[in-house]
N, C-alpha and C. Protein backbone atom coordinates (compact mmCIF):
# COMPACT_ATOMS: atom_id res chain seq x y z
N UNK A 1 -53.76 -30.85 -38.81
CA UNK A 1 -54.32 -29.55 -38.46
C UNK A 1 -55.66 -29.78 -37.77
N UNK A 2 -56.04 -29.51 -36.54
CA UNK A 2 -56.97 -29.27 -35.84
C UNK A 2 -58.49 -28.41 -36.48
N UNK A 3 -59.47 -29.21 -35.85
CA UNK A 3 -60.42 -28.09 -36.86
C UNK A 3 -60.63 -26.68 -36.09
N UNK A 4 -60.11 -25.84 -35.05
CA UNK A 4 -60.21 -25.12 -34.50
C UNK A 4 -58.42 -23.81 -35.53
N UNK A 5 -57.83 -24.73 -36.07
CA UNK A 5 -57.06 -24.22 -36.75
C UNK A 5 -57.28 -23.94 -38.78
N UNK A 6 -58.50 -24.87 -38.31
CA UNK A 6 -59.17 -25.39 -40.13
C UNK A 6 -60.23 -23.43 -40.28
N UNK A 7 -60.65 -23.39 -39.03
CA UNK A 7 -61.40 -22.11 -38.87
C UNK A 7 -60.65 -20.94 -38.92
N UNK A 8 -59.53 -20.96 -38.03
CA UNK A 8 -59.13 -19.67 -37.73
C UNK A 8 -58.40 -19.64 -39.01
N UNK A 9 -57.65 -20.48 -39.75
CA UNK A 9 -57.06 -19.69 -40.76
C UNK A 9 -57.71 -20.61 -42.04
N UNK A 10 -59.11 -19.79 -42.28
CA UNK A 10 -59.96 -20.33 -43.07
C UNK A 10 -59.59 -19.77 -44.63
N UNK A 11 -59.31 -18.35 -44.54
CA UNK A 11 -59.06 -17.49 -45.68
C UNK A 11 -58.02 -18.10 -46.38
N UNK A 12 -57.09 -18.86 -45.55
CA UNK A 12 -55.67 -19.43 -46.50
C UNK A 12 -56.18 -20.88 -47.24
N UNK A 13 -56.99 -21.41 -45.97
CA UNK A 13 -57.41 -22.55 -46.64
C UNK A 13 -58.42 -22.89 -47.95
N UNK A 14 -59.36 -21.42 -47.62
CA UNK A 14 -60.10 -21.57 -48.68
C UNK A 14 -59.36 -21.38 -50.38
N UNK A 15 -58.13 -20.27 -49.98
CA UNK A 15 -57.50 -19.82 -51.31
C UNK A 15 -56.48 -21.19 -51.43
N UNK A 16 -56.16 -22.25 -50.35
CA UNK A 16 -55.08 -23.37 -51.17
C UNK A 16 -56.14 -24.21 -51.83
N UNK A 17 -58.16 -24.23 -51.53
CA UNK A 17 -58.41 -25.33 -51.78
C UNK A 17 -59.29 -24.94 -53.61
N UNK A 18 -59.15 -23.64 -53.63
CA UNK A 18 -59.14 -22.96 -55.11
C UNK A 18 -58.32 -23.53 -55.75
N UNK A 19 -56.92 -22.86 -55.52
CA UNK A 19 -55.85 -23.71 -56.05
C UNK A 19 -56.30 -25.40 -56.85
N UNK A 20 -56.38 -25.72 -55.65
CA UNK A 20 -55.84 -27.09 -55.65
C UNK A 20 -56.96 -27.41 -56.62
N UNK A 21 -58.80 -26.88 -56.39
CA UNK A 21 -59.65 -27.44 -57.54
C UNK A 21 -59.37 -26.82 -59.13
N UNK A 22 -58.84 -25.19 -59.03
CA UNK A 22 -58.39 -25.03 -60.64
C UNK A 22 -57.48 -25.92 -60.89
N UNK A 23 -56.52 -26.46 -60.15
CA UNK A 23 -55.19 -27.48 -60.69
C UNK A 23 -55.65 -28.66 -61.10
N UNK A 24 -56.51 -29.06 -60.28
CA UNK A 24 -57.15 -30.60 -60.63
C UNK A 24 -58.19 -30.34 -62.08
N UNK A 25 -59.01 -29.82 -61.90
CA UNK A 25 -59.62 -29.31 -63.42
C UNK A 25 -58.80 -29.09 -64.33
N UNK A 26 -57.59 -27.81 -64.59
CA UNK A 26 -56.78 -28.25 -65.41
C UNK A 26 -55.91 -29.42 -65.94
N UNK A 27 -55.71 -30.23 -65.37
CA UNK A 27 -54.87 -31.39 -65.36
C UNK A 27 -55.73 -32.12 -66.55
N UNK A 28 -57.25 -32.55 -65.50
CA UNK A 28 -57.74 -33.54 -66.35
C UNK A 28 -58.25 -32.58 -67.76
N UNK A 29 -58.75 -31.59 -67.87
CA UNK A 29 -58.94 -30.88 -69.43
C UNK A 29 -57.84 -31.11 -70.00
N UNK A 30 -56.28 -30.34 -69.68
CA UNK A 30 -55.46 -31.12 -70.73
C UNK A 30 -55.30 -32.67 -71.07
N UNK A 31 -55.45 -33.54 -69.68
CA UNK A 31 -55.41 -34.46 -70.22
C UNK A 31 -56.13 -35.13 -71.21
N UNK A 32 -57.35 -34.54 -71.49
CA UNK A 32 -58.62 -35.00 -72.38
C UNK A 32 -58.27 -34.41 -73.67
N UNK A 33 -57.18 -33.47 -74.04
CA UNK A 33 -56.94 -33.18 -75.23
C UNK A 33 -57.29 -31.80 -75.86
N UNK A 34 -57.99 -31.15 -74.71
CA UNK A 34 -57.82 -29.51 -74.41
C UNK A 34 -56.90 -28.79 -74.10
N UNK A 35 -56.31 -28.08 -74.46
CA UNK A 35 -54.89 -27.41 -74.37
C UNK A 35 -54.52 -25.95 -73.62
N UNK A 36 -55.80 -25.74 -74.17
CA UNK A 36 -55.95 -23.69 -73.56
C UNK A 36 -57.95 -23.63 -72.53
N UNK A 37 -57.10 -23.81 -71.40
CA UNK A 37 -57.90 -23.51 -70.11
C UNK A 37 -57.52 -22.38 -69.23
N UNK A 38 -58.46 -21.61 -69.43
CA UNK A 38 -57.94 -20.24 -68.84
C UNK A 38 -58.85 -19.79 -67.72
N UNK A 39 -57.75 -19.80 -65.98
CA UNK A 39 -58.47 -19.44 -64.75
C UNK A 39 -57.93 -17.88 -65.11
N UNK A 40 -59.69 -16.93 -64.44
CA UNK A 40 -59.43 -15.94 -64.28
C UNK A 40 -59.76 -15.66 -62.66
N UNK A 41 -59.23 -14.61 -61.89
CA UNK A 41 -59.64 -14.79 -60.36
C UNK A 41 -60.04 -13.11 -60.24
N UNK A 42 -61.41 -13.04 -60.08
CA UNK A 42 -61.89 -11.25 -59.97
C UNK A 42 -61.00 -10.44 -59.17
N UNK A 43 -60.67 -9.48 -59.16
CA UNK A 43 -60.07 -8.59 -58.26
C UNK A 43 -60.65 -8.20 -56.88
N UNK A 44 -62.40 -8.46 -57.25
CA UNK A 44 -62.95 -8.15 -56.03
C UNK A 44 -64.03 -9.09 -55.92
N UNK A 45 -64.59 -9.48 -55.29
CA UNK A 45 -65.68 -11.01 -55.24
C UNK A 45 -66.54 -10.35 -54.69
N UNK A 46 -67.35 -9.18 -54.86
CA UNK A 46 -68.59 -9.25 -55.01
C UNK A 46 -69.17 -8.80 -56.11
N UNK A 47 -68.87 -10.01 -57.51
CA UNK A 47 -69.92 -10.25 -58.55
C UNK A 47 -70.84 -11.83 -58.00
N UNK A 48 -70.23 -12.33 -57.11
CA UNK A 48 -71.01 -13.48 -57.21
C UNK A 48 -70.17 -14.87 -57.58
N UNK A 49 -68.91 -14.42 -58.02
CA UNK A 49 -68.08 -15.63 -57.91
C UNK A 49 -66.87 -15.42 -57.57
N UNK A 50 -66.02 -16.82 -57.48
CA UNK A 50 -64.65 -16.81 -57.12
C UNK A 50 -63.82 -16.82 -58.29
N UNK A 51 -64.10 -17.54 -59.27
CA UNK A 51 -63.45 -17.91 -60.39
C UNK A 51 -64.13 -18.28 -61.65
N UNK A 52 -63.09 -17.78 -62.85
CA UNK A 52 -63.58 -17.84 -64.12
C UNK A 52 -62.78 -19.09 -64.59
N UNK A 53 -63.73 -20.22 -65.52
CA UNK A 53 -62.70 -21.08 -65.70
C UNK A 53 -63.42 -20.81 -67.43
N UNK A 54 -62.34 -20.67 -68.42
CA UNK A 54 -62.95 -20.62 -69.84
C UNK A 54 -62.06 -21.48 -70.79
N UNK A 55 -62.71 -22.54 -71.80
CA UNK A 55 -62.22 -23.43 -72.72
C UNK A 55 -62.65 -22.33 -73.81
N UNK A 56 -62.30 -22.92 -74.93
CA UNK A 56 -62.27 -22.37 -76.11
C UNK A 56 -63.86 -21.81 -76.59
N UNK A 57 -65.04 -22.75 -76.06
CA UNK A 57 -66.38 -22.49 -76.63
C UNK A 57 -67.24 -21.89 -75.05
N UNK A 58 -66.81 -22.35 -74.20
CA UNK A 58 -67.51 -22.15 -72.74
C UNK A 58 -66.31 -21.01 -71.82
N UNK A 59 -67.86 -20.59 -71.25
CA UNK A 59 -67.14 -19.70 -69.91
C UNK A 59 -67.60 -19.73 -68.70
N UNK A 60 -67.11 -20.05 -67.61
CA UNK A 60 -67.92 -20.71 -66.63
C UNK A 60 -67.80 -19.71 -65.47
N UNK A 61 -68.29 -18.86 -64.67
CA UNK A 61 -68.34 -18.07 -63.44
C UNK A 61 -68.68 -18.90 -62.23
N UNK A 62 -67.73 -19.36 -61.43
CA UNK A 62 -67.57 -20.23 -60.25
C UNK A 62 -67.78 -19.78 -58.85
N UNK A 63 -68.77 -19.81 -58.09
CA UNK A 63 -69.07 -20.12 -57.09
C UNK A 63 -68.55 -20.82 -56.19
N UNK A 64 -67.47 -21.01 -55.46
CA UNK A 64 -67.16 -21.85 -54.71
C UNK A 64 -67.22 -22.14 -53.02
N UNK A 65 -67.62 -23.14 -52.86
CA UNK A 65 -67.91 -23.48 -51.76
C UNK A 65 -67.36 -24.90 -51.01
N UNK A 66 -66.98 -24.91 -50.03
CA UNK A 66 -66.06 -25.88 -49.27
C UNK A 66 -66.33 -26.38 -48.12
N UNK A 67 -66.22 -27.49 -47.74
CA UNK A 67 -66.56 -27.96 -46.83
C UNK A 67 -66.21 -29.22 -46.25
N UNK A 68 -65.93 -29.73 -45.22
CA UNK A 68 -64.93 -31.01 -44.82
C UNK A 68 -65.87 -32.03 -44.84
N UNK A 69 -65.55 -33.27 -45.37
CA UNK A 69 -66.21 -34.27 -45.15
C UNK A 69 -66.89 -34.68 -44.00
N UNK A 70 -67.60 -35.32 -44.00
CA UNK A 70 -68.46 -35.50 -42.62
C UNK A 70 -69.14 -34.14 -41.45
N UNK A 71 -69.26 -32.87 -42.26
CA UNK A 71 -69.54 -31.56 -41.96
C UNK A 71 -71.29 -31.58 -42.05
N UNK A 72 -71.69 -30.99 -41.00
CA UNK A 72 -72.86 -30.84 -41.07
C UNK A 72 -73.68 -29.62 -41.54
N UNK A 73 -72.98 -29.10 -42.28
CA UNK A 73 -73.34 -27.93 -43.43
C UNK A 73 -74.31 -28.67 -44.19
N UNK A 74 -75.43 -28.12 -44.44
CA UNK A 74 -76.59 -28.89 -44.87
C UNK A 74 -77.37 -27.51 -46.44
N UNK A 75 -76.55 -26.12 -46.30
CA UNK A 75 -76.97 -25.04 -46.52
C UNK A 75 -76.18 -23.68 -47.00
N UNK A 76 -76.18 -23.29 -48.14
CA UNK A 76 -75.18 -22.43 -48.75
C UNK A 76 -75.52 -20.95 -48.92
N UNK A 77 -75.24 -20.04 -48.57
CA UNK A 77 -74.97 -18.46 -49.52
C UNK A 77 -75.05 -18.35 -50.91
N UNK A 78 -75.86 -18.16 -51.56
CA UNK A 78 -75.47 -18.00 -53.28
C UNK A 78 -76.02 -16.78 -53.84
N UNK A 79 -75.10 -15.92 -54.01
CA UNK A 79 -74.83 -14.54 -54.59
C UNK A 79 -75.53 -14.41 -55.66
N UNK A 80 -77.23 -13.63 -55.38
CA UNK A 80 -77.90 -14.07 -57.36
C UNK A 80 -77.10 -12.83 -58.24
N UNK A 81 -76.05 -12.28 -57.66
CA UNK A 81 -75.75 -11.95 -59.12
C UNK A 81 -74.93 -12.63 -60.05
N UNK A 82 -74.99 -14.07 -59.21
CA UNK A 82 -73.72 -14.98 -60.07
C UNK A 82 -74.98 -15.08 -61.20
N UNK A 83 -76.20 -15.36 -61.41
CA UNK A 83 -77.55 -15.60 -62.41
C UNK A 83 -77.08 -14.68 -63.46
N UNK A 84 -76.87 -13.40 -63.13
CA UNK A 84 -76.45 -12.35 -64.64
C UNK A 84 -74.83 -12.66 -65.92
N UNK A 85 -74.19 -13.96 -65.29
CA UNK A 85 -73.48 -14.33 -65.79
C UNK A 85 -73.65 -15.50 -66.40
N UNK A 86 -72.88 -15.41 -67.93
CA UNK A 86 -72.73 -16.62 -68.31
C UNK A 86 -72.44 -17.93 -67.98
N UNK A 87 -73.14 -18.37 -67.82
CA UNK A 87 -73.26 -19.98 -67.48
C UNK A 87 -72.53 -20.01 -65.84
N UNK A 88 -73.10 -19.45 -65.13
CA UNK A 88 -72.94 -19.21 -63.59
C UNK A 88 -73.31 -20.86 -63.16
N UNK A 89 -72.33 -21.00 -61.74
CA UNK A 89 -72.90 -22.08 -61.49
C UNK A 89 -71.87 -22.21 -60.00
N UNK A 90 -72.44 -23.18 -59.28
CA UNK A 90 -71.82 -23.19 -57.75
C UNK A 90 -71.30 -24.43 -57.81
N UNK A 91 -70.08 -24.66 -57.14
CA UNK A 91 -69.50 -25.93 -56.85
C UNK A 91 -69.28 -25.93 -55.74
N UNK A 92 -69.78 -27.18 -54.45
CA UNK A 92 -69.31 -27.32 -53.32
C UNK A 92 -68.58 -28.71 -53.36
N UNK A 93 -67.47 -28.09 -52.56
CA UNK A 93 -66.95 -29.32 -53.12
C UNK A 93 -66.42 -29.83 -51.40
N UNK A 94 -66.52 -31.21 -51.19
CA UNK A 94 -65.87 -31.61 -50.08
C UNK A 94 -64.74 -31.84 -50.01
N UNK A 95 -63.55 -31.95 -48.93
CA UNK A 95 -62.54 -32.42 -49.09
C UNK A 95 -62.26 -32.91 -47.57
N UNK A 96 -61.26 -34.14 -47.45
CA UNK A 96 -60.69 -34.50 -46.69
C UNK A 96 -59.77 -33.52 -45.56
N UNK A 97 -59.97 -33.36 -44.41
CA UNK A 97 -59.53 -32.39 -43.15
C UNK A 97 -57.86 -32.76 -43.29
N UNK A 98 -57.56 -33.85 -42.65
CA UNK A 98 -56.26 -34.06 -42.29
C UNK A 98 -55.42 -34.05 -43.66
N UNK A 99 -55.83 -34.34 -45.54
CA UNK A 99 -55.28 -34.14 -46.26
C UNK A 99 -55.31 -33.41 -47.44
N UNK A 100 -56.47 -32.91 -47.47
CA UNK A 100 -57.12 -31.80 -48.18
C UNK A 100 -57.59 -32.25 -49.95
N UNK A 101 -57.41 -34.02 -49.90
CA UNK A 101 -57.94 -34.43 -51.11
C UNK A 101 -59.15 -33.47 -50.87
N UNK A 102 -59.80 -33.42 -52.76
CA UNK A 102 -60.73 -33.02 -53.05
C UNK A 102 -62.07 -34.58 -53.08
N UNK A 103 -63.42 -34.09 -53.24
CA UNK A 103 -64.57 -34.91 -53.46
C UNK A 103 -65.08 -35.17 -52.02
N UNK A 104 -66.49 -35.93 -52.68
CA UNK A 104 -66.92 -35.58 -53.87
C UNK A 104 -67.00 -34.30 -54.34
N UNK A 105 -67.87 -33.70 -55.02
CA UNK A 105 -68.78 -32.94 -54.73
C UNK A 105 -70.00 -32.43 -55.26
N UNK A 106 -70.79 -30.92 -55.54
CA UNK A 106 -72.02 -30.94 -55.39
C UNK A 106 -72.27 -29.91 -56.11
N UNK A 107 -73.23 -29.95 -57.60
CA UNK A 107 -72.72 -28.84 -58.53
C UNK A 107 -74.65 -28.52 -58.43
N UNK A 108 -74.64 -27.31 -58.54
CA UNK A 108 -75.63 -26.43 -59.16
C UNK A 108 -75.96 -25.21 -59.87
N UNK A 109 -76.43 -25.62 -61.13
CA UNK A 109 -76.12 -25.19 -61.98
C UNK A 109 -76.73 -25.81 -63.52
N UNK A 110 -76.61 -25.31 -64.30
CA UNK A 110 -77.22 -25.15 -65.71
C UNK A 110 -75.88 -26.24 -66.89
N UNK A 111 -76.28 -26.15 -67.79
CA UNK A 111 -75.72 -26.80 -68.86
C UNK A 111 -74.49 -25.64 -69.42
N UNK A 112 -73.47 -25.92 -69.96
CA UNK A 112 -72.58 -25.05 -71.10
C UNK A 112 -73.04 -24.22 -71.26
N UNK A 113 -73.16 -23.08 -71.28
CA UNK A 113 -73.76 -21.86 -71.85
C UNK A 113 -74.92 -21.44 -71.88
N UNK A 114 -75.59 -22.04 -70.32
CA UNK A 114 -76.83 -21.80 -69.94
C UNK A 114 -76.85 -20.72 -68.75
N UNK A 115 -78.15 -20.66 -68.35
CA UNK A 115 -77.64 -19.86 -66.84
C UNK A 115 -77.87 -20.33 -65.77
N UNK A 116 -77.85 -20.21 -64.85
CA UNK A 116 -78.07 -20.22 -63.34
C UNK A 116 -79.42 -20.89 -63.12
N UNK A 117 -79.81 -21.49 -62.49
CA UNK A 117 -81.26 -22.25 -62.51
C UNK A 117 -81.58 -20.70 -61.44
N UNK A 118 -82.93 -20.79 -61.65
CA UNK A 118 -83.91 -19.98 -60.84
C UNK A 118 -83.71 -19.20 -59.54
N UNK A 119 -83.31 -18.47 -58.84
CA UNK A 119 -82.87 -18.85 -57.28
C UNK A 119 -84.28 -17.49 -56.38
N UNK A 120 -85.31 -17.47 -57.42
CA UNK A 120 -86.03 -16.74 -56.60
C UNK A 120 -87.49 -17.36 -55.82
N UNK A 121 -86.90 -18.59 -55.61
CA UNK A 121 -88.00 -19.77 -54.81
C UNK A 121 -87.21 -20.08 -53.30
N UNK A 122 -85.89 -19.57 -53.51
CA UNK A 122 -84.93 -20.03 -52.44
C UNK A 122 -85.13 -18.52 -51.24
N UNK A 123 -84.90 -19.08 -50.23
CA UNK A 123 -84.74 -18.05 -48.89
C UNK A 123 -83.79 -17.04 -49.28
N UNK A 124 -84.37 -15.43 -48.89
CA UNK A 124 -83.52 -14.19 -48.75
C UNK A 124 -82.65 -14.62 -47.33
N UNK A 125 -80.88 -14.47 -47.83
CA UNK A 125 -80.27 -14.82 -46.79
C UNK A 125 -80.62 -13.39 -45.61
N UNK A 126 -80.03 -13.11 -44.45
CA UNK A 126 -79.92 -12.80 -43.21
C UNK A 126 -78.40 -12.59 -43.29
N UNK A 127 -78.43 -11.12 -42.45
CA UNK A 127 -76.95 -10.99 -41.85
C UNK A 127 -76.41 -12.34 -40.65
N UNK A 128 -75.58 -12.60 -40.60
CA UNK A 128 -74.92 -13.40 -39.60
C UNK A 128 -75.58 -13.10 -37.93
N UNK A 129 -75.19 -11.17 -37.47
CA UNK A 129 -75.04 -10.47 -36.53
C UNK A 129 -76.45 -9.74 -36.82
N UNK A 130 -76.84 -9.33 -35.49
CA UNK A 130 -78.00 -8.51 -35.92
C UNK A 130 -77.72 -7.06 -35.35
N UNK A 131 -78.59 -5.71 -35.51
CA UNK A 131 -78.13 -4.55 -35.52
C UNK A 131 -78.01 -4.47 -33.79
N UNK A 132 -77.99 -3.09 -33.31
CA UNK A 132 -77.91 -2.99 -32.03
C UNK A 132 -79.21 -3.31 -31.49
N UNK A 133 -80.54 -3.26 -32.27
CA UNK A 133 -81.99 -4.10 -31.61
C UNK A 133 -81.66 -5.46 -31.74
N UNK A 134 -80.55 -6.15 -32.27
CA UNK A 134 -80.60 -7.56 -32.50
C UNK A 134 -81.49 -8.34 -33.92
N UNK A 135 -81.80 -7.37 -34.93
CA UNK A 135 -82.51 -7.19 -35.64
C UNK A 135 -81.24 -8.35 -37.00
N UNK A 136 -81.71 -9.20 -37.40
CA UNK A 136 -80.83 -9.42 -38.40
C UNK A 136 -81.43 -9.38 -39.54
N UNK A 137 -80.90 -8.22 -40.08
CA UNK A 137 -81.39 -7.97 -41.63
C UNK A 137 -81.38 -8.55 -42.50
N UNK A 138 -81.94 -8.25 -43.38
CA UNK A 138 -81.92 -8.80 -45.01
C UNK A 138 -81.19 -8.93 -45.57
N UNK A 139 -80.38 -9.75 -46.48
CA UNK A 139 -79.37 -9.81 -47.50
C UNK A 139 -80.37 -9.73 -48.75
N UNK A 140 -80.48 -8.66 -49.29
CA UNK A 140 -81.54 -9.77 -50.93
C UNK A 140 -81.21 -9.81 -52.00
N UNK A 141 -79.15 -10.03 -51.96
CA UNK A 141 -78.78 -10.08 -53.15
C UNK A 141 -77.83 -11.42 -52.69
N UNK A 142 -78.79 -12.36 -51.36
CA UNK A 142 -78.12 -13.36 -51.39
C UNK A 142 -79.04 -14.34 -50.96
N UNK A 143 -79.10 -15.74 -51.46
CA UNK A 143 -80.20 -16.60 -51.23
C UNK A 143 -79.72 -17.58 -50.48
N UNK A 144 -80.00 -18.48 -49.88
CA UNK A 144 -79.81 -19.50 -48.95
C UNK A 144 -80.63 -20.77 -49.77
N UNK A 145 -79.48 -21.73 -50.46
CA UNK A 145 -79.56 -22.74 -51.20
C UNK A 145 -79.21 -24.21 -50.34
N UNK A 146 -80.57 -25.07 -50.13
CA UNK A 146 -79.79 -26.34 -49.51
C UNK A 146 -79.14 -27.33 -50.18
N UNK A 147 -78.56 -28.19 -49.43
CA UNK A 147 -77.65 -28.70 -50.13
C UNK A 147 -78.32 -30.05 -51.07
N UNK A 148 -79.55 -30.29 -50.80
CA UNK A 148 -80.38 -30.90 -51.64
C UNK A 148 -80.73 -30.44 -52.97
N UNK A 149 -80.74 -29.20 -53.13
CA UNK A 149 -80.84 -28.52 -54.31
C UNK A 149 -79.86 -29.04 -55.38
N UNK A 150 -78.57 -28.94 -54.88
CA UNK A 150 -77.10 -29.48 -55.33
C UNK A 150 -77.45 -31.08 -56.16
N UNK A 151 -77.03 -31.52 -57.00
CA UNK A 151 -76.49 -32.83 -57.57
C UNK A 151 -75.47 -33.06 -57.45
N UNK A 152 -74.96 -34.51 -56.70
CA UNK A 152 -74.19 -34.97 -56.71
C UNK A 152 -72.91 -35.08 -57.71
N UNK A 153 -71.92 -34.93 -57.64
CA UNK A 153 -70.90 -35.34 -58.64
C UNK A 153 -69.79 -36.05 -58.23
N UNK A 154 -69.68 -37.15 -58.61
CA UNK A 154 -68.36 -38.28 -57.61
C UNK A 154 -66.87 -37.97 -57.77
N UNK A 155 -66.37 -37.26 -58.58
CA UNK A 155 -65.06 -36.41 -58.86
C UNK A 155 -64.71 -35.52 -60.40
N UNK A 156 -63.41 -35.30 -60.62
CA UNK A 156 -63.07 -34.14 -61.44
C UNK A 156 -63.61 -34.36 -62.71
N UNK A 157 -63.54 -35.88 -63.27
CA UNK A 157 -63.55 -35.71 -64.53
C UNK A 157 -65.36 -36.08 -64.59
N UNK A 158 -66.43 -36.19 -63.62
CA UNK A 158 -67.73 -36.10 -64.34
C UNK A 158 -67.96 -34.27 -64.10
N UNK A 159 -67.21 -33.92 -63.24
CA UNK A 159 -67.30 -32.36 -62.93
C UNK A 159 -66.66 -31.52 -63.86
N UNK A 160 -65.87 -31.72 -64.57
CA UNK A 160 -65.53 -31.47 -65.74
C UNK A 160 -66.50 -31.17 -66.97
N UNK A 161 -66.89 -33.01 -67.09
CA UNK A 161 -68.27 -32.97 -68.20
C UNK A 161 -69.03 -31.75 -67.94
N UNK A 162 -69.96 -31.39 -66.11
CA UNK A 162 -70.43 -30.50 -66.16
C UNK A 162 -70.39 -29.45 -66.14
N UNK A 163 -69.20 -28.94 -66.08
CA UNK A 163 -68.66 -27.57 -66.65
C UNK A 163 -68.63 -27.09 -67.86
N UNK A 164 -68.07 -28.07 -68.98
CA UNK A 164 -67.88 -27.76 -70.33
C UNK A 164 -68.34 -28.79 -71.39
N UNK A 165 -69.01 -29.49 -70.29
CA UNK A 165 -69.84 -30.70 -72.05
C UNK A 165 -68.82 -31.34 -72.54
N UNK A 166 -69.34 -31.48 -73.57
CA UNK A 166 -68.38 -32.72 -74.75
C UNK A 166 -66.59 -32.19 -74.45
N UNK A 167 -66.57 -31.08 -74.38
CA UNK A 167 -65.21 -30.03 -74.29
C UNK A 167 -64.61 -30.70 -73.26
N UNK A 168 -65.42 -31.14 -72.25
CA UNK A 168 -65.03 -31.61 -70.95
C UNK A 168 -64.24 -33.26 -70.33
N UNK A 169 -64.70 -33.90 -71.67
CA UNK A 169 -64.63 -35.37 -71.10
C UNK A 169 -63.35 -35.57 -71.10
């Protein structure tokens, strides 16, 4: 697939590469001896996330964010009302173009049942388009997070740990 086809049908790709990270998270939780992992997917995504992933003691409100390896995305959107949720937290995760492996990727975010680190030091995002003066307004229920902010995570099962702790390994 061409990256001019990776764009135009971004909406499918973004919902196979959900998929594919709740599948990989589930896998390795059961495999660790967790049994009941429960994805929830909002009806409407503007609370601030894409997905609920909940173990028995944790509940995690997911942020997700995507991006192809070797992409010069340096800079993210992050919805502060994902902050009013329990243990909110963003995952960008990279993946391979031509095969859509997942990794690494790039978590920010708080401990098990913490919240959202801070996000009122970070830039008020901007509309994309600006009005008919060319004016591009304010977003100020959305911040512009770089990707330095993010910690590293080398695949599922340390991304795991940081989702759900001990629950996680």
């Amino acid at each position: 697939m061409s990256s001019t086809e990776h764009s135009r049908l971004s909406s499918y790709r973004e919902a196979l590469l959900e998929h594919l990270f709740a599948g990989e998270v589930m896998r390795h939780i059961w495999l660790s001896g967790i049994r009941r992992l429960e994805v929830l997917k909002p009806q409407v995504d503007d609370g601030g996330y894409d997905l609920v992933l909940e173990t028995p003691s944790v509940v995690r409100h997911i942020q997700l964010k995507a991006t192809f390896r070797g992409s010069s995305v340096r800079r993210f959107t992050v919805n502060a009302g994902l902050a009013r949720k329990p243990s909110g937290c963003v995952i960008c995760m990279h993946f391979e173009e031509k095969t859509l492996n997942l990794g690494p990727f790039f978590w920010f975010g708080g401990a098990p049942n913490e919240p959202l680190p801070d996000l009122s030091a970070f830039q008020v995002a901007k509309h994309t388009k600006g009005n008919a003066q060319g004016i591009k307004a304010l977003r100020p229920n959305l911040r512009v997070v770089p990707l330095s902010a993010f910690e590293p995570v080398a695949n599922i099962p340390l991304l795991a740990a940081r989702l759900f702790g001990q629950e996680g390994v």
